[in-house]
Protein backbone atom coordinates (compact mmCIF):
# COMPACT_ATOMS: atom_id res chain seq x y z
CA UNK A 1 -103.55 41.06 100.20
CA UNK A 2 -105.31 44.27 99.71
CA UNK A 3 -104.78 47.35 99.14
CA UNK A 4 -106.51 50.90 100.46
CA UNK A 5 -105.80 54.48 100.23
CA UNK A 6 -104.61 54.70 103.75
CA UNK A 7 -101.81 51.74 102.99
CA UNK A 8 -101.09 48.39 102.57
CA UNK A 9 -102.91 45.64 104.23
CA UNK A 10 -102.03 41.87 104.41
CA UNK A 11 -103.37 39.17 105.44
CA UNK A 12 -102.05 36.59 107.71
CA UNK A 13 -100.68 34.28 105.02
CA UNK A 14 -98.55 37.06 103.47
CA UNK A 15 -97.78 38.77 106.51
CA UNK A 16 -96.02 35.52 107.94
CA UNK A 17 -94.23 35.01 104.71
CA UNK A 18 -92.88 38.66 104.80
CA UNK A 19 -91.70 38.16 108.58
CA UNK A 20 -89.84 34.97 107.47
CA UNK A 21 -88.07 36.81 104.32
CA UNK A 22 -86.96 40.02 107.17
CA UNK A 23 -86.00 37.32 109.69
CA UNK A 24 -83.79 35.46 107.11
CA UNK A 25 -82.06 38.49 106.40
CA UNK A 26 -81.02 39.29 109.64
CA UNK A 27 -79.31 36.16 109.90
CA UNK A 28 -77.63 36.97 106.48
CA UNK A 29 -76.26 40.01 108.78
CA UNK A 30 -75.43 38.22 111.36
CA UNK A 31 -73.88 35.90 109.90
CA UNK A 32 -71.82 38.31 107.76
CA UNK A 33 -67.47 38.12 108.71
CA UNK A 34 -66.38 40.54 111.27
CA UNK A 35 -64.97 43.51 110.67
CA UNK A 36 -61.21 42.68 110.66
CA UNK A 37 -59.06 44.26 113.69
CA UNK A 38 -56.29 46.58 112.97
CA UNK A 39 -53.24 47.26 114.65
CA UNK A 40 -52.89 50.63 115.59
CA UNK A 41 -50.71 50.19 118.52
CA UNK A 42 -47.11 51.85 118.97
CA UNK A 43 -45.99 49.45 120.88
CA UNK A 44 -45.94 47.25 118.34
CA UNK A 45 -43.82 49.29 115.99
CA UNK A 46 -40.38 47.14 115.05
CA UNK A 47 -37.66 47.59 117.68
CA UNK A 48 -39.70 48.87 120.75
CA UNK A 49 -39.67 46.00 122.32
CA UNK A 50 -35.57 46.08 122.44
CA UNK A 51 -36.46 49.99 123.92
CA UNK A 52 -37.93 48.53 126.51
CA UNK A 53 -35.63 45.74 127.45
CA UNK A 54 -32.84 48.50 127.51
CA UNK A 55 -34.64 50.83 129.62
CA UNK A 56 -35.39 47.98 131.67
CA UNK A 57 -31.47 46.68 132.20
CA UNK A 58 -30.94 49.97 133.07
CA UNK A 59 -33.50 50.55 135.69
CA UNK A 60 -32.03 47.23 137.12
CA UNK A 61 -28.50 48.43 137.08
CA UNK A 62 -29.92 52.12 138.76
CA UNK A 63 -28.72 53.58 135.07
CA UNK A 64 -30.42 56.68 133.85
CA UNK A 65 -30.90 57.09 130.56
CA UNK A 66 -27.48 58.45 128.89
CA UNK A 67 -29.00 60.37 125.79
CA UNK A 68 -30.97 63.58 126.19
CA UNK A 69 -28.84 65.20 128.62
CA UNK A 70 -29.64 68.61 129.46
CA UNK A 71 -26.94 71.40 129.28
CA UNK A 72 -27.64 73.89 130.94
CA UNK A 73 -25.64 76.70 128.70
CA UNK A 74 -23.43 77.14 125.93
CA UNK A 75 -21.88 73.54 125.20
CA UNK A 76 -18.16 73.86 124.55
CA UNK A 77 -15.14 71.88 126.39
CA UNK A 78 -16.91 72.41 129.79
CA UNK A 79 -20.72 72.24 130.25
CA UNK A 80 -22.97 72.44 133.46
CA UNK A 81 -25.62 69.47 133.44
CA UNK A 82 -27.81 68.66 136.50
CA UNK A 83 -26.03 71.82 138.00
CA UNK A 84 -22.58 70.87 137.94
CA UNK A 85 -19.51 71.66 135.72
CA UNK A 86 -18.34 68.77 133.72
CA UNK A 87 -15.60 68.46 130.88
CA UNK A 88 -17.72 68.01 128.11
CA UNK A 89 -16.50 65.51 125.08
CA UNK A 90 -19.87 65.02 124.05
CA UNK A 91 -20.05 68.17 121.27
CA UNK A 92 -19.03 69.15 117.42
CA UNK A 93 -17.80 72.31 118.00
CA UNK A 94 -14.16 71.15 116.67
CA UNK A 95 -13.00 74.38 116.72
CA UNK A 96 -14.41 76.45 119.53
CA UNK A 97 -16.08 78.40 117.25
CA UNK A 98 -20.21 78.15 118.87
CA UNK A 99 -20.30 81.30 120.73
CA UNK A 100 -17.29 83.34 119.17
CA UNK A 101 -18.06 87.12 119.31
CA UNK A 102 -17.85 87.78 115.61
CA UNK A 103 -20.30 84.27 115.06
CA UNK A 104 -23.00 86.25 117.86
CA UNK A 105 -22.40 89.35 116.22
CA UNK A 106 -22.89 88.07 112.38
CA UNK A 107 -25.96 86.49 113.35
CA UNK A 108 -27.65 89.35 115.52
CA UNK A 109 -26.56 90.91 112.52
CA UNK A 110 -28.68 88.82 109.47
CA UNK A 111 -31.71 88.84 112.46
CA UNK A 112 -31.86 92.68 112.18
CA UNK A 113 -31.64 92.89 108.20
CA UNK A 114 -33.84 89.89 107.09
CA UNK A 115 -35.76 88.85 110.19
CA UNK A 116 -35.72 85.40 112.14
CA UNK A 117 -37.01 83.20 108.71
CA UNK A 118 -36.86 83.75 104.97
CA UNK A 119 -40.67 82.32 105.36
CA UNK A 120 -40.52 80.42 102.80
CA UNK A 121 -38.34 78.00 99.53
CA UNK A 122 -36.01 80.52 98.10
CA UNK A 123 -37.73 79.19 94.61
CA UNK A 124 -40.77 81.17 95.48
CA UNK A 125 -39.83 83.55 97.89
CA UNK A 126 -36.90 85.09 96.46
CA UNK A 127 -33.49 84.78 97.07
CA UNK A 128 -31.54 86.68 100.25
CA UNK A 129 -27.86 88.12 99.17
CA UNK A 130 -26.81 86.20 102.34
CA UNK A 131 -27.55 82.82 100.84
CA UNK A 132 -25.52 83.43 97.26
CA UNK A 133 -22.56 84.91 99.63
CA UNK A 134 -22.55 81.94 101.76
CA UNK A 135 -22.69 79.21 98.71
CA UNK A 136 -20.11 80.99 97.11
CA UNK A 137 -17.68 81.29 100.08
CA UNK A 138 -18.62 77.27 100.19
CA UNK A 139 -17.79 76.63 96.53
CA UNK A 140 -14.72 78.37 97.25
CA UNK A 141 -13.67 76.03 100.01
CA UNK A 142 -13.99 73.07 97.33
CA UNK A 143 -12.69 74.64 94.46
CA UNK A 144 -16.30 73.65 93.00
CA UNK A 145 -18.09 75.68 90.40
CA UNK A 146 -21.59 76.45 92.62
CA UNK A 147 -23.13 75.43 96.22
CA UNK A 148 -26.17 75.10 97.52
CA UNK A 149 -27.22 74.94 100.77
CA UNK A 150 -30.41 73.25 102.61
CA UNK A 151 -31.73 73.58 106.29
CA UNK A 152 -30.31 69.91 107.59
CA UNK A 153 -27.38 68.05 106.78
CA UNK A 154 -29.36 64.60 106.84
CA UNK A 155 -31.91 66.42 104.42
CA UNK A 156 -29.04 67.61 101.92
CA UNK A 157 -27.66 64.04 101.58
CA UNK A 158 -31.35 62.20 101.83
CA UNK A 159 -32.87 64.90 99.02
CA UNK A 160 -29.43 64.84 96.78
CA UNK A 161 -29.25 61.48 96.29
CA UNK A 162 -32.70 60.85 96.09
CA UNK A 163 -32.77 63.20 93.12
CA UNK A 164 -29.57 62.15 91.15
CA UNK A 165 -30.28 58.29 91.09
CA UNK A 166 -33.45 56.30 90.57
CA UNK A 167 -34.40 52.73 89.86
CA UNK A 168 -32.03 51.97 87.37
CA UNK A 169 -29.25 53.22 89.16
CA UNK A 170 -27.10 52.00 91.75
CA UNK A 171 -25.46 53.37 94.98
CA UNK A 172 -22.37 51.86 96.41
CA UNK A 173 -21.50 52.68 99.85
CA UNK A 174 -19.18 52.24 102.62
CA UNK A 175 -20.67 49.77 105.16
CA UNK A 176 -20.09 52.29 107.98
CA UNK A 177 -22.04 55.45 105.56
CA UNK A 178 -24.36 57.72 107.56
CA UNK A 179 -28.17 57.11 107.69
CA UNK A 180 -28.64 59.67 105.60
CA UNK A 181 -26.73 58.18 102.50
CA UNK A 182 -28.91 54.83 103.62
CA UNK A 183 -32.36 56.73 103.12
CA UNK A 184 -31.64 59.12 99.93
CA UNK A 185 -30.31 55.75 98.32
CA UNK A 186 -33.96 54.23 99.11
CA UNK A 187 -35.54 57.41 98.17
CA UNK A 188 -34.21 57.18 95.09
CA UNK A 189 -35.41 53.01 94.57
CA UNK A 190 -31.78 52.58 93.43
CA UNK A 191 -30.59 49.48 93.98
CA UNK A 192 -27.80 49.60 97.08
CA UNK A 193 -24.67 48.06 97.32
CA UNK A 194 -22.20 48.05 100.92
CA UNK A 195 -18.90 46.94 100.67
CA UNK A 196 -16.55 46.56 104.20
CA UNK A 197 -15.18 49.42 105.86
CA UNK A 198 -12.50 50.94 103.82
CA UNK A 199 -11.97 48.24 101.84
CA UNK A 200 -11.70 49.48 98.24
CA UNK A 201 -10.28 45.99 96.97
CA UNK A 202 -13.80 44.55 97.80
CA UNK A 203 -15.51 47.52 96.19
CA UNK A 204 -13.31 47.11 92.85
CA UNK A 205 -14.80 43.53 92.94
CA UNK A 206 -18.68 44.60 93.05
CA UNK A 207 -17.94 47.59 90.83
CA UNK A 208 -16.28 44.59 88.04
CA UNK A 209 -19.02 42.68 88.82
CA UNK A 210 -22.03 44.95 88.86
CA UNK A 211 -21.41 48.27 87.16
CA UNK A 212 -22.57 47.58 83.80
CA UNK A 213 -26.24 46.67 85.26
CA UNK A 214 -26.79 50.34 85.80
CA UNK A 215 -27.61 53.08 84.12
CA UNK A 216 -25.68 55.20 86.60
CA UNK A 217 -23.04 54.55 89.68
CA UNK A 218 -23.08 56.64 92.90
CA UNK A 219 -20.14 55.95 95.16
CA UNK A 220 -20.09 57.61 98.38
CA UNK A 221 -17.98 57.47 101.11
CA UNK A 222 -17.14 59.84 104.46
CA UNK A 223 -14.19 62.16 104.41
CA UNK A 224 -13.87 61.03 108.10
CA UNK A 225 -15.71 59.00 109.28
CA UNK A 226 -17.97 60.33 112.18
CA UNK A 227 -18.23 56.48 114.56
CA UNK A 228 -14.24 55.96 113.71
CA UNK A 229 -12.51 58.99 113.29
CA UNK A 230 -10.25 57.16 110.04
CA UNK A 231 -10.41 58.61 106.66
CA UNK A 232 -10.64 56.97 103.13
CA UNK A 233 -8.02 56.54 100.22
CA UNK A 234 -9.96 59.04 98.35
CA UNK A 235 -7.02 58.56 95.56
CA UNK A 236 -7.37 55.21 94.80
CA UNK A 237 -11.32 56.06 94.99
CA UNK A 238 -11.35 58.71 92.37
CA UNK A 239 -9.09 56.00 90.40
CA UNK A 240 -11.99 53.83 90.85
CA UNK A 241 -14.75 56.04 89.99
CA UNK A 242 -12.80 56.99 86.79
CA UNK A 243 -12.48 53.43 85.54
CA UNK A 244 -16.13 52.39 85.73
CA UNK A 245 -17.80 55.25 84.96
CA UNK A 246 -19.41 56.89 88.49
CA UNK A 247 -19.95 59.68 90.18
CA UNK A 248 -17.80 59.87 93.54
CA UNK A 249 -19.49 61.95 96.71
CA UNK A 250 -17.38 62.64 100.14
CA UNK A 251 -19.31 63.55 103.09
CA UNK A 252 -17.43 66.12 104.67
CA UNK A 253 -19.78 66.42 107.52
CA UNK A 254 -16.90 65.69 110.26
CA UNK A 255 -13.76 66.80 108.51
CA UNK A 256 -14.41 70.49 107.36
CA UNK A 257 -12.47 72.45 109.85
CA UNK A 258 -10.66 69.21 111.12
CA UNK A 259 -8.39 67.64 108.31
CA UNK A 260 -5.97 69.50 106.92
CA UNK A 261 -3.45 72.75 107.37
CA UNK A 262 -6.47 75.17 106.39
CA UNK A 263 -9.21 72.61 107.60
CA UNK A 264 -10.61 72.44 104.06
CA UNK A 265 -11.25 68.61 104.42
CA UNK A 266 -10.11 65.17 103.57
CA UNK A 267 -8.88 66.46 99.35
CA UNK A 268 -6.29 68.28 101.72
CA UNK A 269 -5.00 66.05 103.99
CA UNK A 270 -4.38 64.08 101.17
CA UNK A 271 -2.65 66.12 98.57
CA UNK A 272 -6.09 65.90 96.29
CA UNK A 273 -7.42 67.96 93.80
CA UNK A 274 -10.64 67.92 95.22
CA UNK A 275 -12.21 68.86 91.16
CA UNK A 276 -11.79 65.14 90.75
CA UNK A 277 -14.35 64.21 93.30
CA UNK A 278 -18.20 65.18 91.81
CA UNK A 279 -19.83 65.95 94.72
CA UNK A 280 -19.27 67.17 97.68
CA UNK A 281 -21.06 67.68 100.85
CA UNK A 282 -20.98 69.12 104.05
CA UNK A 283 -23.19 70.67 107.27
CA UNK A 284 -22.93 74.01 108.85
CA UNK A 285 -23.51 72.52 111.84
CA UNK A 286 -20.12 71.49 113.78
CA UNK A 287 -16.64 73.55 112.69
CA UNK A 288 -19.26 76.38 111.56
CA UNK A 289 -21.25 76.47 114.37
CA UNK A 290 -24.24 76.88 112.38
CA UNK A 291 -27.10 74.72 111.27
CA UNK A 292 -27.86 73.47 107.87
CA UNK A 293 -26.51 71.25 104.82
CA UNK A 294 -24.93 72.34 101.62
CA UNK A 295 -23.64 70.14 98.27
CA UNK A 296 -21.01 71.64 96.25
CA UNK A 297 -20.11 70.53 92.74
CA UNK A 298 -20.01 71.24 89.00
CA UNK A 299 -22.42 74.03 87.80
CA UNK A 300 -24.84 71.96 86.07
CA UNK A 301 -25.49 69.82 89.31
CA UNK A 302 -26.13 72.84 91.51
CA UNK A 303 -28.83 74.01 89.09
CA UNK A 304 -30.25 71.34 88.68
CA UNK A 305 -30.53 70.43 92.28
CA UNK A 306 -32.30 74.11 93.23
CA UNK A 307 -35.20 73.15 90.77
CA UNK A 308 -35.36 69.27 91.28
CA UNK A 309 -34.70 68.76 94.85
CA UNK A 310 -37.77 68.16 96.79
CA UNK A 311 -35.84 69.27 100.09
CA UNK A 312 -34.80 72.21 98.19
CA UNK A 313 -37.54 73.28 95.98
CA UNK A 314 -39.93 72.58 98.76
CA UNK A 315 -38.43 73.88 101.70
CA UNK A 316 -38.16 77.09 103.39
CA UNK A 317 -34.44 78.60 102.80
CA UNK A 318 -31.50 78.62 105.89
CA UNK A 319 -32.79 81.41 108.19
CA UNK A 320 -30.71 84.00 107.82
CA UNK A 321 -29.29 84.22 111.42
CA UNK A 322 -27.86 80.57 110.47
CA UNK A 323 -26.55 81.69 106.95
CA UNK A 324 -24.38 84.96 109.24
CA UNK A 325 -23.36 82.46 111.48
CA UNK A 326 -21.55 80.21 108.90
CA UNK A 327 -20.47 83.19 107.15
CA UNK A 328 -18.72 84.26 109.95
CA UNK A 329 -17.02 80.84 110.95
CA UNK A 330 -15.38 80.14 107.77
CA UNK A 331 -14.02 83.64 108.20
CA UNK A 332 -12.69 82.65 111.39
CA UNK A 333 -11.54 79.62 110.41
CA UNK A 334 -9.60 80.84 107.22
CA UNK A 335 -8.21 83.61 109.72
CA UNK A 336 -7.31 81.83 112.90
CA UNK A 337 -5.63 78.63 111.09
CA UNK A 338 -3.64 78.41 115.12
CA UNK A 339 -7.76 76.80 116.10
CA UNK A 340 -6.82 74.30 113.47
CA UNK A 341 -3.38 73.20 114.20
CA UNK A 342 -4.14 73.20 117.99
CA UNK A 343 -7.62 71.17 117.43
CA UNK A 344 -5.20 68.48 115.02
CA UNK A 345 -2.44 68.35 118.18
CA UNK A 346 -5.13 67.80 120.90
CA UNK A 347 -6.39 64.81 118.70
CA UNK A 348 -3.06 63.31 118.61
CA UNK A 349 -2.27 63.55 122.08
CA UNK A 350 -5.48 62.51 123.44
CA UNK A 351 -5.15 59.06 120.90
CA UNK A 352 -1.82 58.55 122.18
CA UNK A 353 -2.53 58.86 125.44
CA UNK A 354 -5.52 56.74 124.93
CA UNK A 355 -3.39 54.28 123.39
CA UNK A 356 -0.46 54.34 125.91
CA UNK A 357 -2.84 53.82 128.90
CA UNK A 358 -4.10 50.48 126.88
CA UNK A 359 -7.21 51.65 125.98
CA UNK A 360 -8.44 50.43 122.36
CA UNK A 361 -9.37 53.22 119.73
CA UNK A 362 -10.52 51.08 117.13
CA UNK A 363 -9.07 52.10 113.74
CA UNK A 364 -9.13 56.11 114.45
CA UNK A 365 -6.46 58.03 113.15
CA UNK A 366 -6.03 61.21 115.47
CA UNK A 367 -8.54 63.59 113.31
CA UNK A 368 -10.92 64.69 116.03
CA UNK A 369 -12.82 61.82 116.78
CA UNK A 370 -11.71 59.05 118.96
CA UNK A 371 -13.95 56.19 120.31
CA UNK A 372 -12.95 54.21 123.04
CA UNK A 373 -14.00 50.56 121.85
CA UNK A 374 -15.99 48.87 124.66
CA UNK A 375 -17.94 45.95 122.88
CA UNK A 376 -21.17 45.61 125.02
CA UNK A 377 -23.49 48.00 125.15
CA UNK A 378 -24.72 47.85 128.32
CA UNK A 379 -21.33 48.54 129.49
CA UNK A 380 -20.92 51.11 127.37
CA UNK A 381 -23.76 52.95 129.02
CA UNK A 382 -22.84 51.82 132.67
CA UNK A 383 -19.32 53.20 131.90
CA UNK A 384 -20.85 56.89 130.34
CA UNK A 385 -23.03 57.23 133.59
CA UNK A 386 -19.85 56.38 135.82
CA UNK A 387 -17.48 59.29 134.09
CA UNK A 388 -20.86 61.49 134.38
CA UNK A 389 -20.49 61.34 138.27
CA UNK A 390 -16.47 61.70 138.14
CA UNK A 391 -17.34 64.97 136.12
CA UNK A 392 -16.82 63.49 132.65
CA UNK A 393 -19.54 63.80 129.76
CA UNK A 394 -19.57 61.52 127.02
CA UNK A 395 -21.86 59.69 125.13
CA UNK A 396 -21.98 55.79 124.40
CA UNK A 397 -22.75 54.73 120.94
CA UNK A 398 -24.39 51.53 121.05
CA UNK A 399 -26.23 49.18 118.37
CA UNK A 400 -27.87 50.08 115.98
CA UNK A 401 -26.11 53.13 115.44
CA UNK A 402 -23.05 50.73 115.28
CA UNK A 403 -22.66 46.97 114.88
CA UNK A 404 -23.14 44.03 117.12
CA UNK A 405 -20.53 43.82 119.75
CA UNK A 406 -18.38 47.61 118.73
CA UNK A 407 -19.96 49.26 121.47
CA UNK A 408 -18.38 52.14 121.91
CA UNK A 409 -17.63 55.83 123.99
CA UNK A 410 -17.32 58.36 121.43
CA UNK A 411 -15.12 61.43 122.24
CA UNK A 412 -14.93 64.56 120.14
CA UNK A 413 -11.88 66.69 120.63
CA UNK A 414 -11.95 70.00 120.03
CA UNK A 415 -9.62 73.17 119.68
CA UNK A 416 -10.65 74.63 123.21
CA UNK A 417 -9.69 71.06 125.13
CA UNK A 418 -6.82 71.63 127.66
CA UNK A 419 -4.39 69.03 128.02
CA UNK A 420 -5.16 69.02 131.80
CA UNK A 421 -8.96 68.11 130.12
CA UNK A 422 -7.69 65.03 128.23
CA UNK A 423 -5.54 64.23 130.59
CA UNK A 424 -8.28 63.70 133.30
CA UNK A 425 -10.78 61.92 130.80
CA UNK A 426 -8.05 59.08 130.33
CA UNK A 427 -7.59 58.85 133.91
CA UNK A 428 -10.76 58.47 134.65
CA UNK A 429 -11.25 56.05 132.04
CA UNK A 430 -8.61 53.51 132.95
CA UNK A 431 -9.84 53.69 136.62
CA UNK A 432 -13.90 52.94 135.45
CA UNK A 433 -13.83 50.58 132.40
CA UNK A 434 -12.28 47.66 134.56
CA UNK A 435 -14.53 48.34 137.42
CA UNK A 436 -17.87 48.78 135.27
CA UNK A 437 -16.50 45.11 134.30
CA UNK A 438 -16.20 43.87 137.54
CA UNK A 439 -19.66 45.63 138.30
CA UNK A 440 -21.66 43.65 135.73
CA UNK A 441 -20.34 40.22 136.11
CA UNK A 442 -21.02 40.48 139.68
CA UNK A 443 -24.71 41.11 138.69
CA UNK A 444 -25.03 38.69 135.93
CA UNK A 445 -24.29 40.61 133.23
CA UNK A 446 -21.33 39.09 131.54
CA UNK A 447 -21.45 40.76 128.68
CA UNK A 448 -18.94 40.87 125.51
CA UNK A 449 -15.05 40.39 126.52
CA UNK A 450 -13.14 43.40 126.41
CA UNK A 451 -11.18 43.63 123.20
CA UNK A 452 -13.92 40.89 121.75
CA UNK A 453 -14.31 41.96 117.98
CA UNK A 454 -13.15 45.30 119.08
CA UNK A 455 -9.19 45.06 118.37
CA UNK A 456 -7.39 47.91 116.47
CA UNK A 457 -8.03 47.52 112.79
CA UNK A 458 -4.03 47.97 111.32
CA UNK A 459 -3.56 50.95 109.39
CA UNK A 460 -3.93 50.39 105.34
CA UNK A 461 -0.45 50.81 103.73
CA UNK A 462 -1.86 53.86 101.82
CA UNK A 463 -2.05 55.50 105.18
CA UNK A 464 1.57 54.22 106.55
């Protein structure tokens, strides 16, 4: 080799030797493992495949899909979808309440004086009077110390319980709790404990068993429970709770406005003082016609909720137009108690009838909401697209939203239902469920057996 000013020269001895060395190390590349393959397909996300298999029996069956429905105005007992009137069972507005003139007015109202948004988390934007009126009116509806309210129900229960617990804690639930109890509990990392529906002997047992593990004990139940329409022994609970050393919370989601004289909830009904249950919590969203969450409870929870809470501190405040709205319900619901008693009556006579025409209602109590227990879900859906056509909306609530085999149609009675209304939808009912049987076995759908795992569940003696 030699080398000049003008480069490097080799001669051929080197210059094979170098082309041998650059030749082995392309091999070296190529020889190198492949770049590993990633999924990064939807499809292959856990439980589309059952989406498609559903959407699939349906387009066999000529089903559309039941959920999404369009209505075409203001939602209340009767709603126009795909054009047409239909009595409507399918909505939370348990007291008539979405679209009362002082509800408009109140939030056209809070629009004009604070705009469409508060922009921003009340920590950093500053407070609106409209916010402190509203968690003090629902303080007052508790007999709690303070309130605070959050944009979404599902975020006030997912961010709450997220923030009071953590891994050393535990949360003990009712096996039928809403998804958002389910998700704050494994926001938290607290370790999560179900016990059978309204079975507070079994939850004694794991409480006996497991509470001293913990640093802290959550038990949380519904104060009517929104798949069942039954309530709790919240007695015997706060009993519990008192004994081994937890906090107790009641989602009021479904029973504000629905259980008792002055629709104040399930402490009510019950002859409770609801200061022995620690937290409670509730949405704006049905009785209130509204939208939002709130938790009420003793003083030193609420504050340290509005600096802790990540769906609090974090979050842009209620818009005000929501905050009016709510406002305005609870004043029409503490001044026209008649929506109450004639929302508690229509419940009652729309289970009865239910019940008289042999029709099985599961364990629901009268309080609003009443499934009709169907068992497959497939049926369930042939059987809500079947009322839709005789002019009757309601919604099937199939698995996983419920269990295996309690397929069900959900109705939600309201204050504004006729009788001539519930008296149709039972009609109707008795004529389609045995025919939507008769329908499916003829195509090869056999399904679940009516009354399969679906039976009445006997009321508790605590109830009796």
């Amino acid at each position: 080799m030699s080398l000049h000013s003008n480069g490097i020269h080799l001669d051929e001895a080197a210059r094979a030797a170098l082309l041998a060395r650059m030749r082995e190390r392309t091999s070296e590349v190529d020889a190198a493992p492949p770049m590993p393959v990633y999924d990064t397909s939807f499809e292959t996300l856990p439980g589309y495949d059952e989406l498609l298999l559903v959407r699939s029996a349906g387009e066999a069956l000529g089903i559309s899909n039941p959920f999404f429905r369009p209505h075409e105005g203001r939602a209340g007992p009767v709603s126009r979808i795909d054009g047409r009137e239909v009595i409507n069972f399918a909505s939370y507005d348990y007291l008539g309440l979405n679209g009362h003139p002082e509800v408009r007015r109140a939030a056209q109202e809070a629009i004009e004086r604070y705009g469409t948004s508060v922009s921003a988390s009340r920590l950093v934007a500053g407070e609106r009077p409209i916010h402190r009126m509203l968690e003090a009116r629902l303080a007052g509806l508790h007999r709690a110390d303070d309130a605070v309210v959050f944009v979404s129900g599902h975020a006030a229960n997912v961010t709450t319980i997220g923030t009071l617990v953590g891994p050393e804690d535990a949360v003990f639930h009712d096996t039928l709790i809403h998804n958002s109890v389910i998700v704050g509990a494994q926001l938290a990392g607290a370790t999560r404990r179900s016990f059978p529906h309204n079975d507070l002997d079994a939850l004694e047992r794991i409480l006996a068993a497991e509470r001293p593990r913990y640093r802290r004990a959550l038990i949380v139940v519904e104060g009517l429970y929104s798949m069942d329409g039954d309530v709790p022994d919240l007695a015997r609970l706060v009993e519990l709770k008192q004994r081994f050393g937890a906090w107790l919370m009641v989602d009021e989601a479904h029973g504000i406005g629905v259980l008792g004289a002055g629709g104040r909830g399930a402490a009510e009904l019950l002859g409770l003082d609801p200061g022995l249950v620690d937290i409670w919590m509730g949405t704006l969203s049905k009785s209130l016609a509204s939208c939002g969450g709130y938790i009420a409870g003793p003083q030193a929870m609420i504050d340290y909720l509005k600096v802790s809470a990540p769906g609090f501190v974090y979050s842009v405040g209620l818009p005000p137009a929501a905050a009016g709205a709510a406002l305005a319900a609870l004043d029409a619901m503490e001044r026209e108690t008649g929506r109450i008693a004639t929302l508690q009556a229509n419940a009652r006579y729309f289970l009865e009838a239910a019940q008289e025409a042999g029709l099985s209602t599961g364990t629901a109590e009268g309080h609003a909401i009443v499934p009709i227990m169907v068992g497959d879900s497939l049926k369930a859906v042939l059987l809500s697209e079947r009322l839709l056509a005789r002019g009757v909306n309601v919604l099937p609530i199939i698995h996983p939203a419920v269990p295996h085999r309690s397929a069900r149609l959900r109705f939600f009675i309201t204050a504004a239902h006729a009788r001539e209304q519930l008296d149709e939808a039972v009609r109707v009912l008795v004529e389609e469920i045995d025919e939507c049987s008769r329908l499916l076995a003829e195509l090869g759908f056999g399904g679940v057996e009516d009354g399969e795992e679906t039976d009445a569940v006997p009321v508790p003696e605590w109830r009796k």
